[in-house]
Protein backbone atom coordinates (compact mmCIF):
# COMPACT_ATOMS: atom_id res chain seq x y z
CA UNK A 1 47.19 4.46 -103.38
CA UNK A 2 50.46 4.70 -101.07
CA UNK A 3 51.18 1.80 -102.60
CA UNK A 4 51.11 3.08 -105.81
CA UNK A 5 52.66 6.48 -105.13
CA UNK A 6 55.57 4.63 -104.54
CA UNK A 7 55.89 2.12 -106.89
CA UNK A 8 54.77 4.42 -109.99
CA UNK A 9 58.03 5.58 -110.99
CA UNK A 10 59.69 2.15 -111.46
CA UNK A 11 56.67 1.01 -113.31
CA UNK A 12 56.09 3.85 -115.43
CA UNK A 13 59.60 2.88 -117.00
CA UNK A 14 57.68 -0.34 -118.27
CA UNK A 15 55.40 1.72 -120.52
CA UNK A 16 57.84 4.32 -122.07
CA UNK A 17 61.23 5.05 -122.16
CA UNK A 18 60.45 9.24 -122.72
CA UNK A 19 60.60 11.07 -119.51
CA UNK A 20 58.11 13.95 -120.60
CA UNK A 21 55.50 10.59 -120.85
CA UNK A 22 56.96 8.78 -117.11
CA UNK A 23 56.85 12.61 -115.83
CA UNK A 24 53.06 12.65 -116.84
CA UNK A 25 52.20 9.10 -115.48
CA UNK A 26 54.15 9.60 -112.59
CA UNK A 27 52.03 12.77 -111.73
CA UNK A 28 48.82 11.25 -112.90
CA UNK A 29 49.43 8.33 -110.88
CA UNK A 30 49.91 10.42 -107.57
CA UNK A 31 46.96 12.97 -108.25
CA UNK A 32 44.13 11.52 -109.58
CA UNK A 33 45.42 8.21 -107.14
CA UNK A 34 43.56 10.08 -104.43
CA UNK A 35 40.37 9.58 -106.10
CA UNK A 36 40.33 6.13 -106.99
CA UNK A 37 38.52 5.11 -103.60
CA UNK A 38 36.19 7.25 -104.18
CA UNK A 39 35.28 6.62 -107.24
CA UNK A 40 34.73 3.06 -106.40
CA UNK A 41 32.47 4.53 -103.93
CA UNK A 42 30.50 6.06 -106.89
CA UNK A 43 30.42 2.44 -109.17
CA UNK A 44 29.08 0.73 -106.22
CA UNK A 45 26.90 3.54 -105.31
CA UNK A 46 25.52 3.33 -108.72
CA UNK A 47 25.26 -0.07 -108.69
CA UNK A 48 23.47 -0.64 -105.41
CA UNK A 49 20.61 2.05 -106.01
CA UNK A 50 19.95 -0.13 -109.38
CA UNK A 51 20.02 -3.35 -106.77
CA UNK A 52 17.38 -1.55 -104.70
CA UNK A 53 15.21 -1.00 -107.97
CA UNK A 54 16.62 3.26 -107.65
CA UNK A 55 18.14 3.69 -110.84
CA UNK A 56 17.81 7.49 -111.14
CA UNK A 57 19.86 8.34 -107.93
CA UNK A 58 22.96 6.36 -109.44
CA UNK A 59 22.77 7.88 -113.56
CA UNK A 60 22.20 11.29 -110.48
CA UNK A 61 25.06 10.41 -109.16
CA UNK A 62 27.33 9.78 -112.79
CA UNK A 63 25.78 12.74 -114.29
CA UNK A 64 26.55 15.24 -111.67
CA UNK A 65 30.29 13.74 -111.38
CA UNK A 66 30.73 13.82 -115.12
CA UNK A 67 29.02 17.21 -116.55
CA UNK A 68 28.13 19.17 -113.55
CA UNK A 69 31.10 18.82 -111.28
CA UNK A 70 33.88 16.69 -113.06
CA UNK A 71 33.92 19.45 -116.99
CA UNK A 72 33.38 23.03 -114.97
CA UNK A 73 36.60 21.39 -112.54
CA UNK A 74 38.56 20.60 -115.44
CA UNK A 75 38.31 24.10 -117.04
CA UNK A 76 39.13 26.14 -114.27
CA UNK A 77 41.98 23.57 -113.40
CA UNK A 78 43.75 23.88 -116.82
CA UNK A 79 43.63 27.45 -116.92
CA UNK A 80 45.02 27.53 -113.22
CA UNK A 81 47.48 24.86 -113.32
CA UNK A 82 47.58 23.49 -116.64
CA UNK A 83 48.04 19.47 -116.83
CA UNK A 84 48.16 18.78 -112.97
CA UNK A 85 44.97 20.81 -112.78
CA UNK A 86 42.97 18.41 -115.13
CA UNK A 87 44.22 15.68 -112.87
CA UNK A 88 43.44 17.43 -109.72
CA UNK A 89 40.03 17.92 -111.07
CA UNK A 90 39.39 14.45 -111.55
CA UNK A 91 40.76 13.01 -108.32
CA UNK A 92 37.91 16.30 -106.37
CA UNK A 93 35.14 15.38 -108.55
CA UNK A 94 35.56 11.74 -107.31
CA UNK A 95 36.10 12.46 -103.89
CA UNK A 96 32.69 14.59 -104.28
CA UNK A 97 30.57 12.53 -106.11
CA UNK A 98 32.11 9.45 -104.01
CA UNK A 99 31.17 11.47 -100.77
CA UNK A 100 27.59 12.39 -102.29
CA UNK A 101 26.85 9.00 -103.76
CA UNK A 102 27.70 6.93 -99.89
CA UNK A 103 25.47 9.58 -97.87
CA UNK A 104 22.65 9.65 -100.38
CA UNK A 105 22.63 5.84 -100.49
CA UNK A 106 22.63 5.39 -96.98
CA UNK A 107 19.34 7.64 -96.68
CA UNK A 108 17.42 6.11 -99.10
CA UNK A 109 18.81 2.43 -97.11
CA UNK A 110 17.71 4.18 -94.20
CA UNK A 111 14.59 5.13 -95.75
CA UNK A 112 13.76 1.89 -97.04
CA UNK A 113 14.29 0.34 -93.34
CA UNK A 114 12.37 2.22 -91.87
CA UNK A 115 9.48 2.08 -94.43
CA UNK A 116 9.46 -2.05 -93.56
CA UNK A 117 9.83 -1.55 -90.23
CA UNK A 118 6.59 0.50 -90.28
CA UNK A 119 4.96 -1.99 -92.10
CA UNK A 120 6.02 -5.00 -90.31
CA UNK A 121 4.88 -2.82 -87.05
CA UNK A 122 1.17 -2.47 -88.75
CA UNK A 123 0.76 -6.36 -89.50
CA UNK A 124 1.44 -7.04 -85.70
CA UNK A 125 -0.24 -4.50 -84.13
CA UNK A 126 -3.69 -5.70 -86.58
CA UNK A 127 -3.28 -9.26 -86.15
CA UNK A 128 -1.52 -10.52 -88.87
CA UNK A 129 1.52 -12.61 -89.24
């Protein structure tokens, strides 16, 4: 991201010569930039609670980012601070959902560990394996 904060401004030049559209990009870039970590953090998330056969924590996970926390953001952030709020919305509703989508993972991880470990501990204290 500080990467990109950096470099945005040369390259928005490559996609438009109006400087409304650069001025947009270049604050988009910078915002919502904050967020994009995050919001990796919510793909994989997503895609690791379907790899543990979990599927309704991850669509949990989208859902809440997308209608509960991501559309009520983006309201109040327009009418406060017009386009910038939109984008500020976006980059907190990743950072949330990012947040929310690494702990809860790592519990049900956690959960599942523990769950083997109390298994395995059953087969050798009965005999088996």
């Amino acid at each position: 991201w500080v990467l990109m904060a950096f470099l945005v401004e040369p390259l928005s030049g490559l996609f438009s010569d109006s400087e409304d559209i650069r001025a947009v990009a270049i604050d988009y870039i910078r915002i919502t930039g904050i967020g994009f970590g995050a919001y990796g953090m919510v793909m994989a998330s997503c895609a690791a609670f379907n790899g543990i056969g979990r599927p309704l924590p991850g669509v949990a996970v989208s859902v809440l980012r997308a209608m509960v926390i991501l559309m009520p953001m983006v309201y109040i952030g327009k009418a406060l601070m017009g386009l910038n709020g939109i984008f500020i919305a976006a980059a907190l509703a990743n950072i949330f959902t990012g947040v929310l989508g690494y702990v809860w993972l790592g519990r049900q991880i956690a959960s599942l560990v523990d769950k083997q470990a109390s298994a395995q501990s059953a087969v050798t204290r009965s005999g088996g394996l």
